[in-house]
Protein backbone atom coordinates (compact mmCIF):
# COMPACT_ATOMS: atom_id res chain seq x y z
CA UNK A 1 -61.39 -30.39 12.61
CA UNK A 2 -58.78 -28.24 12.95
CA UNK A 3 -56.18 -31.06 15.25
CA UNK A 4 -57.14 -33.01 11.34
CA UNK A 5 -55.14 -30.22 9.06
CA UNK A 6 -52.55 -29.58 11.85
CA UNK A 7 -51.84 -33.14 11.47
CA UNK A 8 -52.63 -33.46 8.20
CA UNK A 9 -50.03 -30.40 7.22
CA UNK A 10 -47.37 -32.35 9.41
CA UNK A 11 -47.32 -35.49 7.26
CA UNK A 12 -47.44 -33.51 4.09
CA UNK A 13 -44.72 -31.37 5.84
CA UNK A 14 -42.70 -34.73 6.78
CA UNK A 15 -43.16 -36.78 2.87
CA UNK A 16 -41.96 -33.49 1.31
CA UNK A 17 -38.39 -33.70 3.99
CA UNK A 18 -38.70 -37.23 3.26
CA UNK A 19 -38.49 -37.33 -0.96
CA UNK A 20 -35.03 -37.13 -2.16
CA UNK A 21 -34.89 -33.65 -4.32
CA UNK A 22 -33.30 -35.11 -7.54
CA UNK A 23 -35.13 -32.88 -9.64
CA UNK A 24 -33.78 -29.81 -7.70
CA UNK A 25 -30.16 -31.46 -7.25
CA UNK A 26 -30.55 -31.51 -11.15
CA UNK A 27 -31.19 -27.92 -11.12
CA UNK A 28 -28.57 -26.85 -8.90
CA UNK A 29 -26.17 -28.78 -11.06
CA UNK A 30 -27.19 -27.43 -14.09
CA UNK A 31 -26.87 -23.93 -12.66
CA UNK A 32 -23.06 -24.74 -11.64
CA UNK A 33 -22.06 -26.00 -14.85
CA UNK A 34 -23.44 -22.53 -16.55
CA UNK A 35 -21.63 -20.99 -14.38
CA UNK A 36 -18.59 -22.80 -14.95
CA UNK A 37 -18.97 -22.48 -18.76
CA UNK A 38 -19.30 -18.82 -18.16
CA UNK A 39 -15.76 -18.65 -16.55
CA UNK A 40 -17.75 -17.41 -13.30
CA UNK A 41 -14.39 -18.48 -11.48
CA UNK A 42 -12.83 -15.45 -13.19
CA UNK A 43 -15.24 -13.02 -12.93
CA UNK A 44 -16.87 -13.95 -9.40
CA UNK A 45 -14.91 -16.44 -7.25
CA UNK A 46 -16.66 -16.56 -4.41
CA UNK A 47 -20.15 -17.10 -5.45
CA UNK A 48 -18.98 -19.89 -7.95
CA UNK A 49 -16.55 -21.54 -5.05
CA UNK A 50 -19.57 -21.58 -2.29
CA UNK A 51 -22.21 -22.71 -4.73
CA UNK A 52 -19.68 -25.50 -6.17
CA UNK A 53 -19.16 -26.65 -1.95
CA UNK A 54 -23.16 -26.17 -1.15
CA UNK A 55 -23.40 -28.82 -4.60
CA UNK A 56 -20.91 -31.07 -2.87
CA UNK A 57 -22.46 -31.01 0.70
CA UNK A 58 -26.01 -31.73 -1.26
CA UNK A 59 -24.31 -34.71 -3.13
CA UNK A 60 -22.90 -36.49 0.52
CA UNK A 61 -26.76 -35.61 1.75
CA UNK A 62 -28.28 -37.18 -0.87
CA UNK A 63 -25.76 -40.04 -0.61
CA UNK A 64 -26.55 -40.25 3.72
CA UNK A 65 -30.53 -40.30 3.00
CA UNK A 66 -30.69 -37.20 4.60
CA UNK A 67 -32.92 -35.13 2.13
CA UNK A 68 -33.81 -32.06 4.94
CA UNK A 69 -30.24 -31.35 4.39
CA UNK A 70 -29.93 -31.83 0.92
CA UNK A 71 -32.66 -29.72 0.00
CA UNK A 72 -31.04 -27.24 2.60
CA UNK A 73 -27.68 -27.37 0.47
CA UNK A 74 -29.28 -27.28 -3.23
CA UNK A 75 -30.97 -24.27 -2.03
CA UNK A 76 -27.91 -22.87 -1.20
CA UNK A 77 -25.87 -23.80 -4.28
CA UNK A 78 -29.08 -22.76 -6.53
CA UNK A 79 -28.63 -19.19 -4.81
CA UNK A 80 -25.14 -19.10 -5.22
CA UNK A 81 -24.69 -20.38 -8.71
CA UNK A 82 -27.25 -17.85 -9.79
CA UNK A 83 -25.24 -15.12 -8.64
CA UNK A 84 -22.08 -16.21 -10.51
CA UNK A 85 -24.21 -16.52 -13.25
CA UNK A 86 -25.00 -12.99 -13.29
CA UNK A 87 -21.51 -11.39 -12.27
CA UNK A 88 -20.16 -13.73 -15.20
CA UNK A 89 -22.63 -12.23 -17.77
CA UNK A 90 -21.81 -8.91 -16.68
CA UNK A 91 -18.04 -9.72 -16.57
CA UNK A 92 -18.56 -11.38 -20.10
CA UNK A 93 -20.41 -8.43 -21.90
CA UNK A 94 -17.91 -5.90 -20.56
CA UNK A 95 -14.83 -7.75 -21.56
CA UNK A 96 -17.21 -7.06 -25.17
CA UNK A 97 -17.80 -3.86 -24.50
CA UNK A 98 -14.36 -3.17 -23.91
CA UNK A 99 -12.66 -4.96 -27.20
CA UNK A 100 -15.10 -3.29 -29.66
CA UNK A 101 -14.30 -0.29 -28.08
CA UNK A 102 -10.26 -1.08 -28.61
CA UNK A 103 -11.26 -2.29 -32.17
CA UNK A 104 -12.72 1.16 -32.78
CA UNK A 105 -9.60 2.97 -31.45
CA UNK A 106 -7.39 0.26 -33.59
CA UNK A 107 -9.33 0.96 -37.09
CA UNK A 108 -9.02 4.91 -36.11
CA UNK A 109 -5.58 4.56 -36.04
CA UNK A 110 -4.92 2.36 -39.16
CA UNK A 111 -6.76 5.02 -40.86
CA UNK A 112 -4.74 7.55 -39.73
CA UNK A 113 -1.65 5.90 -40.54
CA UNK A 114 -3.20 5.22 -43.97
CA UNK A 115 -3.90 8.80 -44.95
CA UNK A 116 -0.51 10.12 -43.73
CA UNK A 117 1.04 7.57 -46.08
CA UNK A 118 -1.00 9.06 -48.92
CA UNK A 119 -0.48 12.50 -48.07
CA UNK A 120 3.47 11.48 -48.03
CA UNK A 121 3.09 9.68 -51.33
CA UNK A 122 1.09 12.59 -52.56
CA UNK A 123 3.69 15.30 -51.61
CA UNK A 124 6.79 13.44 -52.84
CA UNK A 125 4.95 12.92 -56.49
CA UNK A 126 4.31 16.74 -56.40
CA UNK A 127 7.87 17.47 -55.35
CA UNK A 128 9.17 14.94 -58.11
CA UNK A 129 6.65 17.19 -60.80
CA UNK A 130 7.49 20.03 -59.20
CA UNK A 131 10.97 20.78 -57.40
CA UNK A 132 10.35 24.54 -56.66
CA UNK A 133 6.99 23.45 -55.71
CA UNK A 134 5.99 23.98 -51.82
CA UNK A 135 5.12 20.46 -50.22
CA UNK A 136 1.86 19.36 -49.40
CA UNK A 137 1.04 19.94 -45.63
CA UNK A 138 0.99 16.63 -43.57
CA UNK A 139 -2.22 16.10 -42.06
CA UNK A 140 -2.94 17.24 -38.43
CA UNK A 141 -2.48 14.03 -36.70
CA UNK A 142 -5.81 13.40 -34.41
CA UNK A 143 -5.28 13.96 -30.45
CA UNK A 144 -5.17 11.01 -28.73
CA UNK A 145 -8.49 10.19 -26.78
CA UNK A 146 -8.67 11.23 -23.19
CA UNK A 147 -8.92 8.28 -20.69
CA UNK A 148 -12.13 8.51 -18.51
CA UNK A 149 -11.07 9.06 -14.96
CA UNK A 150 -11.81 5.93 -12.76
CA UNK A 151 -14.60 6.60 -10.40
CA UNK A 152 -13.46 7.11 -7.05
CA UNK A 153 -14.30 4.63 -4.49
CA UNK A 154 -16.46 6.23 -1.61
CA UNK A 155 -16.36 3.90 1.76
CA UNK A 156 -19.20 3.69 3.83
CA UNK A 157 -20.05 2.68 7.56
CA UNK A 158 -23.08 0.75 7.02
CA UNK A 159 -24.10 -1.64 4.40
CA UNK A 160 -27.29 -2.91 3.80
CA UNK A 161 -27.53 -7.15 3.04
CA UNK A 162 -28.98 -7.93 -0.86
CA UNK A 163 -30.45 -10.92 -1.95
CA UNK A 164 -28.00 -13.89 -2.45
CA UNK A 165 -25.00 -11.85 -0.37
CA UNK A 166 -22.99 -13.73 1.97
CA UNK A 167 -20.62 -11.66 4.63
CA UNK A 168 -17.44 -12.74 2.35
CA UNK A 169 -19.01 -11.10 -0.87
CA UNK A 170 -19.89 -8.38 1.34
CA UNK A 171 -16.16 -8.08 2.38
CA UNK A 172 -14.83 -8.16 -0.84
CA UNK A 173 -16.71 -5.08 -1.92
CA UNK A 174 -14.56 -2.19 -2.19
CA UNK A 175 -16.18 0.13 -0.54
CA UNK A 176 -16.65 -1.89 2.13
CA UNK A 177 -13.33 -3.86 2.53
CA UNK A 178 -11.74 -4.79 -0.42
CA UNK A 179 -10.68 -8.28 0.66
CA UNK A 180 -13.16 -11.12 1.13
CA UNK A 181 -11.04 -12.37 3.78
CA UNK A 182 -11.72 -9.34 6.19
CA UNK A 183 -15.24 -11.05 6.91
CA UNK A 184 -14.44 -12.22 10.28
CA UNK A 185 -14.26 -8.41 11.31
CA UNK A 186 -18.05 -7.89 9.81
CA UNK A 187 -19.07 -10.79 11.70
CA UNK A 188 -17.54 -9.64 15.29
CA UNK A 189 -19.00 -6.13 14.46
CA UNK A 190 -22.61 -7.39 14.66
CA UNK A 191 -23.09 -9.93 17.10
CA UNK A 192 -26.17 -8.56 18.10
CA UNK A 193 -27.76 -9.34 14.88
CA UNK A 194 -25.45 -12.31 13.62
CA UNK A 195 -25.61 -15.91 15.57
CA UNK A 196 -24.09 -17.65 12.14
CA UNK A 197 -21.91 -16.04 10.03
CA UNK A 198 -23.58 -18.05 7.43
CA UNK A 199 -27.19 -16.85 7.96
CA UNK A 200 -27.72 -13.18 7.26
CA UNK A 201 -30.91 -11.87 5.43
CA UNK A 202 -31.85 -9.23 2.54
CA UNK A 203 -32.67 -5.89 4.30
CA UNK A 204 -30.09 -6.33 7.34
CA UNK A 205 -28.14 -3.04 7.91
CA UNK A 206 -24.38 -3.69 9.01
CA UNK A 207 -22.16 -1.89 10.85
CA UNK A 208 -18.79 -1.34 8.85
CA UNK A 209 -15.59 -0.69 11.42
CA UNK A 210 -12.95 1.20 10.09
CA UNK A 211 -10.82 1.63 12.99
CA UNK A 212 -9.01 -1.68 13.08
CA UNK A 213 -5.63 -2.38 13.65
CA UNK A 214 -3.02 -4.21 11.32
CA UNK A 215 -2.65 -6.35 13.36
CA UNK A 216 -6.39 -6.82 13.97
CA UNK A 217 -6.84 -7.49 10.21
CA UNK A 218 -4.04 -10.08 9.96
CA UNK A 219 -5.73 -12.15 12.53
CA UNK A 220 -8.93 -11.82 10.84
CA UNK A 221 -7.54 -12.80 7.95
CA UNK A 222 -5.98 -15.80 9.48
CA UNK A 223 -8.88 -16.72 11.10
CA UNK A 224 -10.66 -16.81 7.94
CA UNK A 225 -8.31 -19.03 5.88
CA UNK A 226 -8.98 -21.42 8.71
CA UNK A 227 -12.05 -21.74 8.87
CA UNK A 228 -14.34 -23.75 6.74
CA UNK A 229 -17.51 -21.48 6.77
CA UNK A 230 -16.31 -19.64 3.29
CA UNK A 231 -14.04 -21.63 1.88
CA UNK A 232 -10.89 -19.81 0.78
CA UNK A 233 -10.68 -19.65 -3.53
CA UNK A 234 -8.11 -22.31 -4.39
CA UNK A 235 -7.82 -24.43 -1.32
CA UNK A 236 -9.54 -27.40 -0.30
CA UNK A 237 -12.06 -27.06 2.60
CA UNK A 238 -11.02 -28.53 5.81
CA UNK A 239 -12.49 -32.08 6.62
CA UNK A 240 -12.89 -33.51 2.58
């Protein structure tokens, strides 16, 4: 009985790697073009660029017959695009946030300009009336707002993985790196607990080096732009 649902699971296991995944391929398209229509390649590069490559390597998959790794890719580009999503929203409603707040300031300021310009008007028709007359006072002209101090950026020596984070978003954060292109040092850092650079998991604690060269961070750098595991924002990945 039980050798009958072993094999039984193994040929529903094998038709399911078998169908073509249109209907997720559809998904994973749809998710990239809201992305794109969000300007997600403003507001977060990386996410959009690797979701836009998984979509591509799904596409050649699909085109090979080989569905295990098409389903693999559209996965990966349904993970990724959903993350641009998201930074793009957030990018979008604080570019809002932002204007209506300079709208605000804007109309302030056209008011005050308006009342000093009656006041003036006001005090020159009393002078005209009046020569001996003491002017109006002007207004007290309001103090200009005080900026709000950036917050300032603590770094840390461990960083724990999040859903959807790859070790070039990781990188890029600022207080871990700054620079998305610093990823080969994360990866050397934690050997122990990182076979592909492109497979890390939610929950994984990193270890964050911060006593690198220049010299050490040029090479990583270079090592990154040639290498086709991220692709670099803006270039074509090697091989297409």
């Amino acid at each position: 009985m039980l050798r009958c649902l072993f094999t039984l699971a193994l040929i529903a296991s094998l038709v399911s790697c078998a169908k073509p995944p249109h209907q997720e391929l559809d998904a994973a398209e749809h998710m990239v073009r809201r992305a794109r229509d969000l300007q997600a390649m403003d507001f977060a590069p990386v996410e959009y660029q690797a979701a836009r490559t998984a979509l591509s390597d799904a596409r050649m998959a699909m085109e090979k017959a080989d569905y295990g790794d098409a389903r693999d890719s559209v996965e990966y580009a349904l993970q990724h695009a959903r993350r641009a999503v998201s930074l793009a929203e957030e990018g979008q409603a604080r570019l809002e946030q932002e204007a209506a707040e300079q709208a605000i300031l804007a109309e302030q300021a056209q008011q005050a300009e308006r009342k000093k310009a009656q006041a003036e008007e006001t005090g020159i028709k009393q002078e005209q009336k009046q020569p001996a007359a003491i002017p109006a006072a002007k207004p007290t002209a309001k103090p200009a707002p005080v900026p709000t101090p950036k917050p300032k950026i603590e770094l840390v020596d461990e960083y724990s993985v999040g859903e959807g984070e790859t070790l070039w978003t990781i990188s890029a954060q600022p207080q871990v790196y700054g620079e998305g292109l610093l990823w080969p040092l994360l990866y050397q850092a934690n050997r122990d607990q990182i076979k592909d650079p492109r497979q890390i998991f939610p929950g994984q604690t990193l270890d964050i080096r911060r006593d690198m060269t220049s010299e050490e961070q040029e090479e990583a750098r270079q090592r990154a732009r040639e290498s086709d595991i991220f692709p670099v924002p803006g270039t074509a990945p090697q091989g297409q």
